[in-house]
Protein backbone atom coordinates (compact mmCIF):
# COMPACT_ATOMS: atom_id res chain seq x y z
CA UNK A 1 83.26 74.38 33.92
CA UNK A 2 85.11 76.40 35.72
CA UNK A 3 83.10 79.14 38.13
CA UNK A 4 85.14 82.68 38.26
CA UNK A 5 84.14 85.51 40.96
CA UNK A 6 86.54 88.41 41.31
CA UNK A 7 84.17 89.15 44.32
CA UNK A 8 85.20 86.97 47.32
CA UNK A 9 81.88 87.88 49.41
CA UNK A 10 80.05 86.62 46.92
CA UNK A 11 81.95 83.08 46.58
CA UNK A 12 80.37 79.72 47.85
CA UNK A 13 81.53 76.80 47.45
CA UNK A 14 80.22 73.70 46.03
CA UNK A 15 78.15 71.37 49.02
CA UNK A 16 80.71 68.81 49.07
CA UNK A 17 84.20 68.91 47.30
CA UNK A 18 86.67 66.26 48.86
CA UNK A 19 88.87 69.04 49.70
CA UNK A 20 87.92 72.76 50.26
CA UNK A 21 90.37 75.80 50.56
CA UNK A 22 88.82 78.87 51.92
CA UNK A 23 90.82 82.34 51.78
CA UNK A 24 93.78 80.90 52.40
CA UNK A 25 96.47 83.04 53.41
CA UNK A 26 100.04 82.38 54.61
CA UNK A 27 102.11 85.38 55.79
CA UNK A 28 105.71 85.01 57.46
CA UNK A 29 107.52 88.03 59.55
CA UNK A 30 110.78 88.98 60.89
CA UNK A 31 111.60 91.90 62.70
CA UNK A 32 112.54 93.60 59.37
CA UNK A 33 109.92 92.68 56.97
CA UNK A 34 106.46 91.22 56.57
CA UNK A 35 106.33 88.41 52.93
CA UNK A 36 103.22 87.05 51.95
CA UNK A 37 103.25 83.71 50.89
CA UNK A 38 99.77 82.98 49.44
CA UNK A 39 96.82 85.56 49.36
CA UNK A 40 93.63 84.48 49.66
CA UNK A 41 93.42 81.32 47.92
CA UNK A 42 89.99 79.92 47.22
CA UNK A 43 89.64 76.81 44.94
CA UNK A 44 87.66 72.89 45.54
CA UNK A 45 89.56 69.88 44.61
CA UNK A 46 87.12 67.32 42.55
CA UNK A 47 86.82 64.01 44.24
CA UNK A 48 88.46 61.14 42.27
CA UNK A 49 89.96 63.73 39.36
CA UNK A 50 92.99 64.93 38.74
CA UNK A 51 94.08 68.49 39.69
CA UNK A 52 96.76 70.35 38.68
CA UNK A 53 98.50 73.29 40.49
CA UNK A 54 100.77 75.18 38.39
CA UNK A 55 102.97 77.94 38.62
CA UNK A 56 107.08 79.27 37.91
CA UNK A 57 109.15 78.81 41.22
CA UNK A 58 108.47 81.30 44.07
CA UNK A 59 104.34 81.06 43.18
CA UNK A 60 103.24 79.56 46.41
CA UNK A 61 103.11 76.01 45.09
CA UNK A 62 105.18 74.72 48.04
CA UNK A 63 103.23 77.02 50.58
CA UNK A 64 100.38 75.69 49.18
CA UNK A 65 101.18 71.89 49.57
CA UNK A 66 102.13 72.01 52.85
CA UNK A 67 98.70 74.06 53.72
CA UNK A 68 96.90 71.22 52.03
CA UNK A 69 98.87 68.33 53.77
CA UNK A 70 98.44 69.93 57.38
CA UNK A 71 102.25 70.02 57.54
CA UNK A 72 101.86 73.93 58.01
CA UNK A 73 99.13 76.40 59.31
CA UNK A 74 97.75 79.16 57.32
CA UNK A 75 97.67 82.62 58.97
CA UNK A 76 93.97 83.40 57.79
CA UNK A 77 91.63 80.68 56.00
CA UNK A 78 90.87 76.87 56.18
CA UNK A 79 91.47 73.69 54.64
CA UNK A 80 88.53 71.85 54.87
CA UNK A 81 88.92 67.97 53.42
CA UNK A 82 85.77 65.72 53.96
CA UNK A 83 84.22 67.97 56.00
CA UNK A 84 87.46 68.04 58.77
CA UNK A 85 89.44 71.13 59.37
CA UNK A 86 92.66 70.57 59.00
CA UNK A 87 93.56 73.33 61.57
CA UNK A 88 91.27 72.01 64.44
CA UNK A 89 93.83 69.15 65.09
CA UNK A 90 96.58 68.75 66.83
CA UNK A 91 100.22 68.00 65.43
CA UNK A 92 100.07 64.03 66.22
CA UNK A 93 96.28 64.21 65.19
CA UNK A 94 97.64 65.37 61.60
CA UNK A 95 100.56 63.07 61.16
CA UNK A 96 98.12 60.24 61.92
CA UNK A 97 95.61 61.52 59.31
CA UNK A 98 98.48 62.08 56.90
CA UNK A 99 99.23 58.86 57.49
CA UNK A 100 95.61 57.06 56.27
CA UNK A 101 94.68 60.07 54.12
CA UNK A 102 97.76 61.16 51.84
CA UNK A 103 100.00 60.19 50.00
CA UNK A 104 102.60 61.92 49.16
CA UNK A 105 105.18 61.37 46.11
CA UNK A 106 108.44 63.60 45.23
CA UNK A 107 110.63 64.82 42.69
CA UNK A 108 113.61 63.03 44.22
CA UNK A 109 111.99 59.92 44.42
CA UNK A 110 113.22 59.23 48.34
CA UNK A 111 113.40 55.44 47.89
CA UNK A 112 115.79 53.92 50.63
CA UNK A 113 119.11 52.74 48.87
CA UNK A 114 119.87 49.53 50.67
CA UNK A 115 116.27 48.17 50.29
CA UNK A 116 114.85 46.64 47.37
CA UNK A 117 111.66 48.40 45.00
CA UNK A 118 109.21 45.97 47.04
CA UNK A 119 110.79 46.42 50.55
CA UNK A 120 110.24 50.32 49.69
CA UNK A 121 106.54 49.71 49.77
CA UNK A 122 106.71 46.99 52.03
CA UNK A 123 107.84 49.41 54.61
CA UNK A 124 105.29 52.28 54.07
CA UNK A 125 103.19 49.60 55.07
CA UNK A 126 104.54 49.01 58.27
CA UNK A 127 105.31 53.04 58.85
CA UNK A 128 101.23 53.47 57.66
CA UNK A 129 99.91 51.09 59.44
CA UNK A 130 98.76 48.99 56.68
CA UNK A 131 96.06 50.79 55.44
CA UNK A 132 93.74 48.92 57.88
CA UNK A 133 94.83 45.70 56.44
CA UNK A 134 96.44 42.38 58.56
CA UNK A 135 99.82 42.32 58.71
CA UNK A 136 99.95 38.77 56.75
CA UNK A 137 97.89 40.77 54.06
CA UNK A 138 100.97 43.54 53.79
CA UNK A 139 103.28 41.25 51.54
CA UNK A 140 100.84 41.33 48.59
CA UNK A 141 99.43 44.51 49.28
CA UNK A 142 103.05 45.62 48.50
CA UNK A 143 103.41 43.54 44.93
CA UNK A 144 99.59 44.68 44.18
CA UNK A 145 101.25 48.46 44.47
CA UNK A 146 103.82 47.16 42.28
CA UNK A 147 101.98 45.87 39.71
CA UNK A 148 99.41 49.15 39.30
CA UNK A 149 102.51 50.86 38.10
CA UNK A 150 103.97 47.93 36.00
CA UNK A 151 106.75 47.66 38.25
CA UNK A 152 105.88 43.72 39.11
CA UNK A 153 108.51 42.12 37.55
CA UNK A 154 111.03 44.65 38.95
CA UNK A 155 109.85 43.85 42.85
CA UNK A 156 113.89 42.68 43.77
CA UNK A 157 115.58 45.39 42.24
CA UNK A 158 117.74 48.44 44.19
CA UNK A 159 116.91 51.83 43.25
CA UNK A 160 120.20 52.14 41.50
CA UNK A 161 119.19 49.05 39.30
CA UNK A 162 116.46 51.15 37.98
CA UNK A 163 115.77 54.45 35.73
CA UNK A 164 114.44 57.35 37.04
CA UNK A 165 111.15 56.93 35.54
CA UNK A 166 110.83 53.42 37.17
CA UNK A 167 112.41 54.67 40.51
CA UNK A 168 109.67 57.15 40.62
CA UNK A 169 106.93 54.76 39.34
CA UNK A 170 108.50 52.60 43.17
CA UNK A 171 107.44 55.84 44.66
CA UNK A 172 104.01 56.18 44.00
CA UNK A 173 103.68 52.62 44.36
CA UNK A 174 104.66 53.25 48.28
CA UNK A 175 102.62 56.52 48.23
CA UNK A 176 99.97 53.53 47.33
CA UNK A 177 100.52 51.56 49.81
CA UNK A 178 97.99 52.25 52.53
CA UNK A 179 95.51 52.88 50.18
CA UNK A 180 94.88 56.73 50.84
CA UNK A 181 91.57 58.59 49.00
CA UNK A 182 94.48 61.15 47.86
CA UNK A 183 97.75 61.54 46.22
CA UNK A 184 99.76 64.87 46.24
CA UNK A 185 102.66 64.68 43.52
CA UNK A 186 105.08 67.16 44.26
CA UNK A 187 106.77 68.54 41.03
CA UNK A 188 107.09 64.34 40.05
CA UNK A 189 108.24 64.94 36.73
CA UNK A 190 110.74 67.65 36.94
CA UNK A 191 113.85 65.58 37.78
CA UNK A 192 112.94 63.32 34.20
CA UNK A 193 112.86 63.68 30.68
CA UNK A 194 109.78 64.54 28.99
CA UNK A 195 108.76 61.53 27.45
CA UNK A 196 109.30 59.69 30.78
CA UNK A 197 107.65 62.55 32.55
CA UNK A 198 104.61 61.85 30.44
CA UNK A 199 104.40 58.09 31.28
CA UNK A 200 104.50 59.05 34.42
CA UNK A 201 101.85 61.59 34.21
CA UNK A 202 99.32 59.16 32.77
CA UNK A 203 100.26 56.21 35.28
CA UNK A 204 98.95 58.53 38.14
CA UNK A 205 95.75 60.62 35.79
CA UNK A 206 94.62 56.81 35.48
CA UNK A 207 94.93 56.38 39.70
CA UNK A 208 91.56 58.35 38.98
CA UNK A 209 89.55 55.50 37.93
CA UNK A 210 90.77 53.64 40.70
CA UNK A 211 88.92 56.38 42.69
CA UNK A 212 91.84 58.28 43.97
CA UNK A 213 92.52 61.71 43.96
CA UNK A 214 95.36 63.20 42.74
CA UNK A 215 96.79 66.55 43.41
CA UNK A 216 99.58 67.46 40.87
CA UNK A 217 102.17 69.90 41.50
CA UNK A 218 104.24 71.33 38.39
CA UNK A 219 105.64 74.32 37.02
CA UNK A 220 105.31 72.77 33.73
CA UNK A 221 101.99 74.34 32.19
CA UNK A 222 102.00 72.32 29.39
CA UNK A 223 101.50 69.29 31.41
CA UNK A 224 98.77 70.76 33.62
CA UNK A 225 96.53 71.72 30.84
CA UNK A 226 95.74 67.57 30.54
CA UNK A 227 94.23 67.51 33.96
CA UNK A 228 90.93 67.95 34.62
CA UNK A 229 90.80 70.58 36.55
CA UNK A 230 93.81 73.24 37.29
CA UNK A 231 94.49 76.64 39.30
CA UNK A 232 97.70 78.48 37.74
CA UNK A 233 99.10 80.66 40.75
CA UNK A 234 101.24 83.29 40.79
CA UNK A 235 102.89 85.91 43.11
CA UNK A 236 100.72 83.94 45.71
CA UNK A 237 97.52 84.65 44.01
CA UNK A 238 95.05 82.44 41.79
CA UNK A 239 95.62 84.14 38.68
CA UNK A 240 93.35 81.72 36.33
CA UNK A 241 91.08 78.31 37.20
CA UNK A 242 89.60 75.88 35.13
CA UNK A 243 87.48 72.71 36.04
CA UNK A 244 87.10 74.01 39.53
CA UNK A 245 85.35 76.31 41.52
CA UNK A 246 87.93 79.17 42.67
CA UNK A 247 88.01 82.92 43.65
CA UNK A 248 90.42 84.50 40.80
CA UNK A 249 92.19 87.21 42.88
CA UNK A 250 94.60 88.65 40.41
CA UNK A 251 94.54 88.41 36.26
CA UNK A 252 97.72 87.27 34.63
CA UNK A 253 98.14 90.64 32.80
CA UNK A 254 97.58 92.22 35.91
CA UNK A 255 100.21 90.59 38.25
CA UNK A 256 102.75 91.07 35.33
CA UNK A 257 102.06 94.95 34.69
């Protein structure tokens, strides 16, 4: 159910999400102006559920993401994931807990031409680390990856030997690969069609029972209303929540008067 407070001081919350955001605000300057970015942002992302963020382009979905991922620093506010601040570390501190915490997959897909679906995967392995696995244990860590997304039988094949849909099924396969507690899709279904982008949709909502985490990114609000829990944002604001605990800072109606 989701929990609604238009009163921030009032807000707490819950003992032990896998990921908290705390007034979260990201503000960029120039000497001629002053843009806000996201304005105090306050939601929990559910351990092994899927979330959906939603919102039109220019909402602060992309801000938002790269708060979440440590890849950028919020002016005011935390990101708080297993009890770890994000900000507290240091820039090779993060890319190392990116690298056995998140995976990340993309609307372009980002597979490497020249190699093949399973050398894709094979080489976030090597990249990752191996998810704390021996290296002689890599090989069929990479089919295993394949074969959660029905991609098995498909293992030799270039990217340009497959659809998009499968192309992007290689990619979270390799987001897979070290075995990360959480996945952050980033708009995955807006380069396909929408029956593809549906298949796709359920391949990573089912990652859930597998105990991931999945953090879904879309401006497609259609989509987002399957998750189990979602925060639309707009203007930079939480402007509606449900299945999570989140501060709603602006209404809808409000943001569009």
């Amino acid at each position: 159910m989701s929990i609604v407070d238009n009163d921030p001081t009032n807000y707490q919350l819950p003992a032990s999400p896998l990921i908290q955001v705390e007034h979260l605000t990201r503000i960029i300057t120039n000497r001629t102006q002053k843009t806000t970015l996201l304005h105090d942002v306050t939601f929990a992302v559910p351990a092994q559920k899927l979330l959906t963020i939603n919102g039109p382009s220019g909402s602060g979905k992309s801000t938002l993401l790269n708060m979440l991922t440590g890849i950028d620093k919020p002016t005011e506010g935390r990101v708080v994931f297993a009890g770890q601040e994000l900000k507290a570390q240091g820039e090779n501190a993060l890319a190392r807990w990116r690298g056995r915490n998140v995976g990340i997959i993309f609307q372009f897909f980002q597979l490497i031409s020249t190699l093949t679906a399973f050398e894709n995967v094979l080489l976030a392995l090597e990249l990752g680390g191996g998810g704390g696995l021996p290296r002689n244990a890599w090989r069929k860590r990479a089919q295993d990856c394949l074969e959660i997304v029905d991609l098995g039988s498909f293992a030799h094949r270039l990217p340009s030997e497959l659809s998009g849909g499968q192309q992007q099924r290689v990619a979270i396969a390799r987001a897979l690969a070290n075995n990360p507690p959480v996945l952050i899709a980033d708009e995955p279904t807006g380069n396909l069609d929408s029956k593809t982008a549906y298949s796709v949709f359920n391949i990573l909502a089912g990652l859930t029972e597998q105990g991931k985490t999945v953090i879904y990114v879309t401006h497609d609000s259609q989509l987002a209303s399957y998750a189990d829990a979602r925060i639309n944002l707009l203007d930079g604001r939480i402007v509606s929540a449900h299945g999570t605990q989140a501060i709603v800072t602006a209404k809808q109606e409000e943001v569009h008067s």
